[in-house]
Protein backbone atom coordinates (compact mmCIF):
# COMPACT_ATOMS: atom_id res chain seq x y z
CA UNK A 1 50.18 135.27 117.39
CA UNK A 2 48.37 138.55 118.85
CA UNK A 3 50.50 141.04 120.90
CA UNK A 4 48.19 140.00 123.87
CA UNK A 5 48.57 136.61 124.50
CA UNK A 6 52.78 137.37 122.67
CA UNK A 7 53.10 138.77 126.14
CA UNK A 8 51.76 136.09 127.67
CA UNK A 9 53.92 133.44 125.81
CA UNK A 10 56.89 135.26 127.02
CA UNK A 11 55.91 135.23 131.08
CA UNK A 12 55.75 131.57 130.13
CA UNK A 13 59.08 131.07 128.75
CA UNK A 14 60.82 133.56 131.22
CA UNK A 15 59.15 131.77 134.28
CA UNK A 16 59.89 128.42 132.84
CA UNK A 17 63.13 129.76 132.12
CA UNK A 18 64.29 131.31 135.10
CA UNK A 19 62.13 129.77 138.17
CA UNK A 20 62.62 126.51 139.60
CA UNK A 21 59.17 126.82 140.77
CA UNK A 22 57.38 127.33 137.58
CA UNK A 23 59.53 124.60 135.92
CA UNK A 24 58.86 121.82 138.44
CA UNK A 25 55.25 123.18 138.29
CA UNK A 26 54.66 122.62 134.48
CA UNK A 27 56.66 119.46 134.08
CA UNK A 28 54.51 117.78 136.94
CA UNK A 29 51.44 118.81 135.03
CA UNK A 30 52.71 117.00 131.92
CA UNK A 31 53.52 119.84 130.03
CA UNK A 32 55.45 121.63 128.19
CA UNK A 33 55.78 125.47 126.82
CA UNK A 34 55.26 123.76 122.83
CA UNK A 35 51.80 122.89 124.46
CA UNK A 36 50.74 126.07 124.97
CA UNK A 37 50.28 127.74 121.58
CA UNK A 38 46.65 129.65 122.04
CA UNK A 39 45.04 131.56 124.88
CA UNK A 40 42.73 128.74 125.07
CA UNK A 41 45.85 126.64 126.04
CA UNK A 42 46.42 128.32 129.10
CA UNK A 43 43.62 126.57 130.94
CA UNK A 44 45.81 123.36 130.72
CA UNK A 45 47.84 124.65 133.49
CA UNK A 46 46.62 124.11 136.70
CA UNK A 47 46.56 127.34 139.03
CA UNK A 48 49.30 128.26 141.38
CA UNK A 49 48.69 128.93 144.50
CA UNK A 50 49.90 130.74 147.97
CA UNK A 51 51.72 127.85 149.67
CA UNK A 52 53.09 126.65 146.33
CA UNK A 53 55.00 130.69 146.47
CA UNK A 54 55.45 130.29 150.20
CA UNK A 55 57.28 126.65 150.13
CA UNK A 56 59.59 127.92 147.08
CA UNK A 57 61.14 131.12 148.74
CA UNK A 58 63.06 132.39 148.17
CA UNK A 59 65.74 129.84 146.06
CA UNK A 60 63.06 128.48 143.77
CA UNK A 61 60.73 131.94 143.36
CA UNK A 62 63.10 134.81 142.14
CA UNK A 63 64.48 134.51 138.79
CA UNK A 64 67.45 133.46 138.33
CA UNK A 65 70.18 136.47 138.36
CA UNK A 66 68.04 137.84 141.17
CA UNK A 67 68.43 137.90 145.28
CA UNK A 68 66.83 139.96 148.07
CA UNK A 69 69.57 141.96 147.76
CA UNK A 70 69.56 142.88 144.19
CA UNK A 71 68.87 146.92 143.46
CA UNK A 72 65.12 147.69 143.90
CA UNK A 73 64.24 144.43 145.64
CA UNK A 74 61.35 145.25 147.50
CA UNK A 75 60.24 142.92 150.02
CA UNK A 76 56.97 142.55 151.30
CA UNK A 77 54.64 140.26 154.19
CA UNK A 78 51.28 139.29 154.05
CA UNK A 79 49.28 139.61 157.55
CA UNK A 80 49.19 136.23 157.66
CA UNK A 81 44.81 135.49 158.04
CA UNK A 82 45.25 132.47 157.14
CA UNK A 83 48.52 131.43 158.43
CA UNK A 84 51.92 131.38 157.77
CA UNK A 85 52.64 135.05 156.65
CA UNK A 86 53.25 134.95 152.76
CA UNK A 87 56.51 136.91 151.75
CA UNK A 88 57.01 137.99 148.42
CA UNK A 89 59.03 140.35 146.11
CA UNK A 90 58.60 142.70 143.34
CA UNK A 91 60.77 145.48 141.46
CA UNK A 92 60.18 149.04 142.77
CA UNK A 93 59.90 150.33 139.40
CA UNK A 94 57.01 147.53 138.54
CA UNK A 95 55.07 148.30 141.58
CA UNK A 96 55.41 152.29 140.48
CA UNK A 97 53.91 151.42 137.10
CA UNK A 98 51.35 148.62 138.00
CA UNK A 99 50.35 151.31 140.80
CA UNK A 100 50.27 154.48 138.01
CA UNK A 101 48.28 152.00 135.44
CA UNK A 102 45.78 151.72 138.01
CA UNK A 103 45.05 154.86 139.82
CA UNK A 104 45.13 156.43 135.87
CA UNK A 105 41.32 155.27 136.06
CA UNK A 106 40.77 158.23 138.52
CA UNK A 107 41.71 161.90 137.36
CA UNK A 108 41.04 163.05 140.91
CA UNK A 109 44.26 161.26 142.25
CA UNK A 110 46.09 163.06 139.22
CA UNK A 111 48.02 164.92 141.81
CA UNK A 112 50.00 162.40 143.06
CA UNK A 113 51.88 162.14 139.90
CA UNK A 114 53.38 165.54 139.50
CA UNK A 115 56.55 166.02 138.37
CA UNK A 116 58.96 165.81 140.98
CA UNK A 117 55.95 165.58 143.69
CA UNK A 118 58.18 163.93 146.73
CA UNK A 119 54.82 161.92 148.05
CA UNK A 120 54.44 162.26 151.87
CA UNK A 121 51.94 159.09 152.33
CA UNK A 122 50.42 157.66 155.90
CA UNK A 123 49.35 154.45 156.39
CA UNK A 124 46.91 153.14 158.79
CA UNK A 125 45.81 149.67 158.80
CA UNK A 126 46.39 146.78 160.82
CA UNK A 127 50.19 146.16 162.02
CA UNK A 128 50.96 142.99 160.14
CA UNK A 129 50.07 145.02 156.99
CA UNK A 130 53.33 147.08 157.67
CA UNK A 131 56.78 146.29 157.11
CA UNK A 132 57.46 148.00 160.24
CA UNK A 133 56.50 147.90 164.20
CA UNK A 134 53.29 150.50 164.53
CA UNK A 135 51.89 148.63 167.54
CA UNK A 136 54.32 149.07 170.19
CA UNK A 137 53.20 152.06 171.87
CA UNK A 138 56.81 153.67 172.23
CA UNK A 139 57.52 153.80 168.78
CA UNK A 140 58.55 156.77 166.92
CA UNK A 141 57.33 158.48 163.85
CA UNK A 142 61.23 157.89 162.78
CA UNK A 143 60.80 154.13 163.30
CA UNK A 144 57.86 154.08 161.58
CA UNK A 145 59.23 155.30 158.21
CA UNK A 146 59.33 153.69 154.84
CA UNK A 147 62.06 154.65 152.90
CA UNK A 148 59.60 155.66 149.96
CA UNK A 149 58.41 158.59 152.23
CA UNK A 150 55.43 156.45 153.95
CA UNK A 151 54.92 157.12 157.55
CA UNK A 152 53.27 153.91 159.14
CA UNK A 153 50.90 155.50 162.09
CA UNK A 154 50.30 154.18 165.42
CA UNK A 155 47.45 151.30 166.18
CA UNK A 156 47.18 148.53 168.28
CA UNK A 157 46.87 144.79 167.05
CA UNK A 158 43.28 144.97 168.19
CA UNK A 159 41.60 147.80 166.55
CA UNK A 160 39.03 148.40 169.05
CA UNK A 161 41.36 147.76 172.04
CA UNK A 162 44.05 150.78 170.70
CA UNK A 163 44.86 152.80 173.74
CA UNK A 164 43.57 156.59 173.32
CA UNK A 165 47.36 157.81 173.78
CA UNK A 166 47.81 155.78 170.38
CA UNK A 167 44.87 157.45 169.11
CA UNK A 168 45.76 160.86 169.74
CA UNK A 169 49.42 160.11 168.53
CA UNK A 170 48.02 159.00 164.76
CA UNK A 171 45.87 162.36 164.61
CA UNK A 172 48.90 164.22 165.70
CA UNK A 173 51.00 162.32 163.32
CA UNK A 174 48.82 163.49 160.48
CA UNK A 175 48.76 166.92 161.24
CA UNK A 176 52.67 166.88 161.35
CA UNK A 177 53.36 165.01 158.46
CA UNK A 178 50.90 166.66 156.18
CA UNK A 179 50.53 163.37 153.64
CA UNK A 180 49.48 164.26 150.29
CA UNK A 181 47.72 160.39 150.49
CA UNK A 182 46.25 158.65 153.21
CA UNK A 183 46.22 154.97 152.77
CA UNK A 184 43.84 153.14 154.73
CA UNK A 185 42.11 150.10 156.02
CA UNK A 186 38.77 151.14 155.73
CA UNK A 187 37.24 149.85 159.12
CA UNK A 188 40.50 151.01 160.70
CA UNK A 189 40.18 154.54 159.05
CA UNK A 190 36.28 154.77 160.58
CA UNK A 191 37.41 153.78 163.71
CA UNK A 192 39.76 156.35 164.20
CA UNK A 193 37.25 159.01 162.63
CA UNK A 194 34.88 158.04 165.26
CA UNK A 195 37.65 158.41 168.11
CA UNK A 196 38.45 161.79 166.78
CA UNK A 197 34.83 163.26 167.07
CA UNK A 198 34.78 161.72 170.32
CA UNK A 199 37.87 163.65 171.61
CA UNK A 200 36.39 166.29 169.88
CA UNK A 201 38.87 167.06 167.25
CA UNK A 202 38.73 168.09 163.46
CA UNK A 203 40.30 166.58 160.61
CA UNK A 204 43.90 168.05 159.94
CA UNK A 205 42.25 169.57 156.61
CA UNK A 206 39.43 169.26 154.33
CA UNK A 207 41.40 169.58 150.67
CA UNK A 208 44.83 168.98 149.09
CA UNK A 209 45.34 165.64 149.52
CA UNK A 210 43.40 162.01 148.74
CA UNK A 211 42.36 158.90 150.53
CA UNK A 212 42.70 155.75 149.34
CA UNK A 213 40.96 152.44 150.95
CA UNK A 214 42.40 149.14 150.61
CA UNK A 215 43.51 146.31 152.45
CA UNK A 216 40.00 144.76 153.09
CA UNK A 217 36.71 145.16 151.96
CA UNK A 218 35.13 148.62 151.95
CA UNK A 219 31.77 148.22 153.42
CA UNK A 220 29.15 151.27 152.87
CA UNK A 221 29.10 152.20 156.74
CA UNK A 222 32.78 152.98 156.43
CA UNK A 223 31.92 154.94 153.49
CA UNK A 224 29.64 156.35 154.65
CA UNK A 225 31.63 157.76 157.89
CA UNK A 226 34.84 158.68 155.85
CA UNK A 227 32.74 161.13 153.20
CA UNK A 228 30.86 162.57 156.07
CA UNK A 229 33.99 163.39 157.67
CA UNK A 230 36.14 164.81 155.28
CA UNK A 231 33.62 165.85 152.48
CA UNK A 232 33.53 166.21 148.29
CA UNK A 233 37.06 168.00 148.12
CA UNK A 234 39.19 165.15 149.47
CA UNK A 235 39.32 162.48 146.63
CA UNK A 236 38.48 159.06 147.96
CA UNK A 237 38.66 155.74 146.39
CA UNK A 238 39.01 152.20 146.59
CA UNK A 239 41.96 150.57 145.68
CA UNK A 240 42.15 146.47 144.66
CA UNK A 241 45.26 145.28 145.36
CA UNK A 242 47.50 142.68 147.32
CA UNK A 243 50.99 142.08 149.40
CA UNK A 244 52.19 139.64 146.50
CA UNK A 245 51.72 141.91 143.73
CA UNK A 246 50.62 145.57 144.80
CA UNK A 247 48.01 147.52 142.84
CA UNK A 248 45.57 145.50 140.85
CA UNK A 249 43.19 147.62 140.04
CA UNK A 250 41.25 150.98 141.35
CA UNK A 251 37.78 153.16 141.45
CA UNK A 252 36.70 154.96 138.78
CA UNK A 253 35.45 158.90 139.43
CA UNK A 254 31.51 156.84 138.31
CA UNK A 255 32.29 154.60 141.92
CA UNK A 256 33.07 151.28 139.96
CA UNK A 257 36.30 148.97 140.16
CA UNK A 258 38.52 148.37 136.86
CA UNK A 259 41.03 145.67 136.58
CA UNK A 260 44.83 146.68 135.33
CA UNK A 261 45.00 144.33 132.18
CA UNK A 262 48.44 146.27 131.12
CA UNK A 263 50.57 144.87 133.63
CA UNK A 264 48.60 141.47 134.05
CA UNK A 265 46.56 138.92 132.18
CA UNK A 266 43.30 138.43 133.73
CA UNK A 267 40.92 135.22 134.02
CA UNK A 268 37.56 134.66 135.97
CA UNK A 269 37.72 131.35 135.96
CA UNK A 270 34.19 128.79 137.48
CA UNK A 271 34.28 125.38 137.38
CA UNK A 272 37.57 125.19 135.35
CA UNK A 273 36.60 127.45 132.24
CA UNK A 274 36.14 130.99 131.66
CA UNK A 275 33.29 132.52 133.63
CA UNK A 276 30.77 134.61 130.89
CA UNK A 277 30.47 138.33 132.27
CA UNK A 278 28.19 138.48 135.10
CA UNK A 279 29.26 135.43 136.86
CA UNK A 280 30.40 134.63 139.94
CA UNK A 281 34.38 133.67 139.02
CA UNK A 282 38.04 133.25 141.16
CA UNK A 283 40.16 136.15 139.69
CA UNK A 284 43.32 134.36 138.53
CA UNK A 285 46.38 136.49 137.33
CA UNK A 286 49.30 136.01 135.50
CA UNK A 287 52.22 139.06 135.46
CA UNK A 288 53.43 140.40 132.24
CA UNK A 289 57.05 141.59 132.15
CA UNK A 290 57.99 140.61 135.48
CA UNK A 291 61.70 139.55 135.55
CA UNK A 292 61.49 138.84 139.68
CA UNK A 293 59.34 136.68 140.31
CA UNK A 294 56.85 136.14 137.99
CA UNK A 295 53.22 134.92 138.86
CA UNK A 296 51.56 132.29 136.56
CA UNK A 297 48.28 131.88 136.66
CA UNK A 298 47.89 132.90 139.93
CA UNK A 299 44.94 131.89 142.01
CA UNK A 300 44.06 135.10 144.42
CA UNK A 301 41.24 133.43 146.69
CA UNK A 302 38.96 136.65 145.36
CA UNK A 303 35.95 136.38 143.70
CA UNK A 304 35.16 138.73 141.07
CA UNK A 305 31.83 139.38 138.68
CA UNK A 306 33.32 140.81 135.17
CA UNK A 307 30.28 143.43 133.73
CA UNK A 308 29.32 142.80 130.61
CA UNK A 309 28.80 146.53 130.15
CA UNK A 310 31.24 149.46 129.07
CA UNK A 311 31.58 151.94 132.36
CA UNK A 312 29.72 154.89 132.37
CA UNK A 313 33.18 156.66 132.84
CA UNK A 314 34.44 155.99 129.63
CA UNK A 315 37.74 154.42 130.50
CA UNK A 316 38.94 151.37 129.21
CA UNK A 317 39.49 148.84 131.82
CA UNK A 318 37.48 146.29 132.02
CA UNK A 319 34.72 147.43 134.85
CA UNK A 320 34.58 144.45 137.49
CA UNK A 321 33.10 144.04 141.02
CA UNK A 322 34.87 142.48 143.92
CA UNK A 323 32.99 140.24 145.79
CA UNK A 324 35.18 139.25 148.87
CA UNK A 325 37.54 136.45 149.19
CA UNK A 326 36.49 132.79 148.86
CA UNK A 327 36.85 131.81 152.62
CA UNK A 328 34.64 134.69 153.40
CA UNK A 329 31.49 133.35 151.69
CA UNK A 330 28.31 132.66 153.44
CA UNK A 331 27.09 129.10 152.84
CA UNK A 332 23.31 128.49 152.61
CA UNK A 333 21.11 125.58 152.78
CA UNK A 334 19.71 125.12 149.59
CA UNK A 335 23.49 125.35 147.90
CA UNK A 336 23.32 128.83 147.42
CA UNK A 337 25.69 131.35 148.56
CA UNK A 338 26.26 135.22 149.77
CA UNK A 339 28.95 137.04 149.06
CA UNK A 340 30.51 139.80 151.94
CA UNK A 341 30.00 142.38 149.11
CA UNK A 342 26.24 141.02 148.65
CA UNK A 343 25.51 141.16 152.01
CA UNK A 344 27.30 145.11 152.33
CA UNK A 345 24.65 145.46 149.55
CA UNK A 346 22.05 144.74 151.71
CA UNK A 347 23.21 146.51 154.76
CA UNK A 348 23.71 149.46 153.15
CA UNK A 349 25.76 153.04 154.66
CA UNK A 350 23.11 152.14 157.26
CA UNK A 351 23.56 155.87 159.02
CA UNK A 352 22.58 153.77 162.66
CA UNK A 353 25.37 151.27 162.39
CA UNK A 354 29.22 152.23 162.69
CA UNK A 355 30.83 148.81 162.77
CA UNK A 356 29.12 145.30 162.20
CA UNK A 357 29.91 141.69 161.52
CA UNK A 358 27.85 138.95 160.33
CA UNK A 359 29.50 135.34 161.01
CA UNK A 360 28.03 132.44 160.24
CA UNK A 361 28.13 129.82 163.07
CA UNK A 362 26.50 126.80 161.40
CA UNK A 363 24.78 125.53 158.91
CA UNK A 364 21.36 127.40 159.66
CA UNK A 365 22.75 129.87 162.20
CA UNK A 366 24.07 133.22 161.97
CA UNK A 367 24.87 135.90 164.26
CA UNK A 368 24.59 139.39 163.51
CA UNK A 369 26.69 142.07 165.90
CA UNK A 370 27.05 145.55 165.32
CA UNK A 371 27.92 148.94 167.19
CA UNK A 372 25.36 151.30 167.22
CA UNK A 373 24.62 154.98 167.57
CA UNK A 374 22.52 157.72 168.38
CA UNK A 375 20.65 157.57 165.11
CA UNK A 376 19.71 154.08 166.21
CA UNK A 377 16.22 153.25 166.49
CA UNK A 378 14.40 149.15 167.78
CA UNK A 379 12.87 150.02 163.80
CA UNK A 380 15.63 150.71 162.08
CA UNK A 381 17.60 147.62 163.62
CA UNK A 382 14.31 144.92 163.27
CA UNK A 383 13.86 145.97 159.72
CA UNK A 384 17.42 145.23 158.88
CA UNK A 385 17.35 141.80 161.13
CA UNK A 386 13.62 140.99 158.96
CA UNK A 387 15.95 141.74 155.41
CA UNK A 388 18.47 139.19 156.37
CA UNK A 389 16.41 136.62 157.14
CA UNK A 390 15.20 136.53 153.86
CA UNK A 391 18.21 136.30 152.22
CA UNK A 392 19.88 134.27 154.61
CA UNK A 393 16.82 132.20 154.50
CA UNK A 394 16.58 131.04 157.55
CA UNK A 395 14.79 132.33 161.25
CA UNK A 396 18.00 131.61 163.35
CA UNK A 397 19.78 134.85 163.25
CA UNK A 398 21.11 136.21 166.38
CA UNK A 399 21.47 139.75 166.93
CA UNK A 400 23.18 141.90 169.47
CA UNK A 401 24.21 145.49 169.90
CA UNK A 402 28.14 145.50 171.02
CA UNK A 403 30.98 147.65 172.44
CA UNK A 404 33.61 144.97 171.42
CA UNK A 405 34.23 143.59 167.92
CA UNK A 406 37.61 141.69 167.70
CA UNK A 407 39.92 141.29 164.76
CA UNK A 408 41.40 138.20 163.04
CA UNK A 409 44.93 136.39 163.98
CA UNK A 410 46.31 138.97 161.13
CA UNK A 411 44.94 142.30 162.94
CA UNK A 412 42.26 142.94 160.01
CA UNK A 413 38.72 143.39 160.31
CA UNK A 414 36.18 141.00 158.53
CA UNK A 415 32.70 141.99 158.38
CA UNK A 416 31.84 138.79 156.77
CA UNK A 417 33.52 135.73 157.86
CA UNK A 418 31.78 132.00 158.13
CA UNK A 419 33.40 129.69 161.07
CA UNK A 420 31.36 127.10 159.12
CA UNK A 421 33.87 127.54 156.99
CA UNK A 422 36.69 127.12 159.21
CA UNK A 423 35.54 124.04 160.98
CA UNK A 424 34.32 122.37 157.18
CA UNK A 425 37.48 121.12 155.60
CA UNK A 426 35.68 120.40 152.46
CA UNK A 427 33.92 124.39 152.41
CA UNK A 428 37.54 126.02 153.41
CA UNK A 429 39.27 124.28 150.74
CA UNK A 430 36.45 124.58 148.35
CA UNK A 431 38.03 126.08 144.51
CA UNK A 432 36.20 127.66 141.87
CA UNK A 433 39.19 126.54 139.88
């Protein structure tokens, strides 16, 4: 047996072991661990998925030996997009690690590990991505802290509908806190870049500290506005990561995404097998070494293409692309589909455009709504409207200017989302597993 796929075998055993939930889940799938003696065996499990982590909390989830109020129990909430808000758990010291394994991709975030660095971070991204309330206008910067050293800043549930006292109270809050990382939502984090030119204010500093972009896709036109803001001296990149398990991987120095395969097993699994490199695959992940609550075969909802090439950086990790989620997909006619990420692609860091969303409403009918700027121009805007109807392929594409985008029922921003997929049972529940 390889040391690989030993570790493996042991998340098995432990999960079988020690979790109700993983117990009841392999013994309903006629199985047992003497079943699974090669990596190829692992595909006889079916997939786990959110509600099956959701319905099990806590009693059935955490390991036996373990409770929420064990030492370094860290308890976290998803924003709940598509429902019920998922809470999960993880060890403080295997978040620290999964999160070092990661960012270790990037020597410009290198500062953030020094020795006995006490790390002042900031976060600012939708409220139900906090553990705390940052969208009640009275709060306090002392209500709003983590107790790693996190400050949670002011916003309102409604991105664009955050009053400008809010505003001004997250730029202050920056300037007094000083983080060494800002953590942001990156449609959130262009927003409030926007609202600080327009109140004509300057970033708290331009060096001596890093950005990091997460919670949702990071389209090119927020980018675009965060590098123009802050410049080449403040590292910024884009981490992959979510509620249930923290970092899962991070952006090289080259600008390409690699997957953490020392803290977690990786498949990109189409059609129930092993997707080759290149193809469109769910990213399902198993922990390794996780005595909480450990995740078997875990199916994210994210769809991932694996490159079949070494990165030009020279690390390790195997170089991916993230695609969006599943439920964000655009559906076409013929069968075919668009990813969000393929469709960023095509929009570009369009300089014209600060904010846009393309939803589809129907089979053969999308809208396209954006905010707009003074580099717009009736050429720049029919060009991009011509582009998508080619790859949309279709004429029925709607297209507006806006003041108003809203978010979703969990406070994020989508610029992708499909209400065909919504209102299509069949398309919302669709699998690649």
């Amino acid at each position: 047996m390889d040391v690989a796929f030993k570790k493996i075998k042991n998340e098995l055993d432990y999960a079988y072991n020690n979790t109700g939930f993983f117990r009841k889940h392999l013994d309903q799938a006629g199985l047992t661990l003497a079943d699974i003696t090669q990596p190829s065996d692992l595909l006889k499990i079916p997939p786990t998925v959110k509600r099956n982590y959701r319905q099990g909390f806590p009693a059935s989830v955490i390991a036996s030996g373990y409770n929420l109020k064990s030492p370094y129990v860290m308890r976290f909430q998803s924003s709940g997009t598509e429902g019920d808000r998922l809470v999960s758990v993880v060890l403080s010291y295997d978040l620290a690690r999964r999160q070092a394994s990661c960012i270790s991709v990037n020597p410009a975030f290198s500062s953030l590990w020094k020795p006995g660095l006490k790390l002042r971070t900031c976060r600012f991204a939708a409220p139900n991505c906090s553990d705390v309330e940052c969208a009640n206008p009275n709060s306090t910067m002392e209500s709003r802290m983590l107790p790693d050293g996190t400050l949670v800043l002011p916003v309102y549930h409604d991105l664009l509908t955050t009053p400008e006292h809010m505003i001004h109270r997250a730029l202050d809050e920056i300037e007094q806190y000083d983080p060494h990382l800002l953590f942001v939502d990156p449609t959130h984090f262009a927003f409030l870049i926007r609202a600080m030119k327009k109140a004509g204010r300057v970033p708290h500093k331009k060096e001596g500290f890093c950005i990091m972009s997460g919670y949702t896709l990071c389209t090119q036109v927020a980018r675009r506005q965060i590098k123009e803001c802050f410049g080449d001296k403040v590292a910024f990149a884009d981490m992959l990561g979510m509620s249930e398990l923290g970092y899962i991987g991070f952006e090289c120095p080259a600008g390409h995404q690699h997957i953490n395969t020392k803290d977690y097993h990786i498949e990109f699994i189409k059609d129930g097998q092993l997707a080759k490199p290149g193809e469109l695959a769910e990213m399902v992940i198993t922990t390794l070494g996780d005595r909480l609550s450990p995740h078997i075969r875990y199916a994210t909802g994210d769809l991932y293409r694996l490159s079949p090439e070494p990165c030009p950086c020279g690390d390790s990790a195997p170089m991916v692309r993230h695609e969006g989620r599943v439920k964000n997909v655009l559906w076409l006619n013929d069968g075919s589909l668009i990813t969000p990420r393929e469709l960023d692609d095509l929009i570009g860091p369009a300089p014209w455009i600060d904010m846009y969303q393309v939803n589809q409403l129907d089979d053969d009918e999308f809208s396209f709504h954006y905010m707009s700027n003074d580099a717009w121009t009736q050429q720049l805007e029919d060009e991009l409207v011509e582009m998508l109807k080619d790859t949309l392929k279709t004429r029925n594409i709607h297209c507006s200017t806006t003041n108003y985008l809203p978010a979703d029922r969990g406070g994020k921003f989508m610029s992708c989302v499909s209400s065909v997929a919504v209102r299509d049972e069949k398309r919302r529940l669709i699998s690649w597993i």
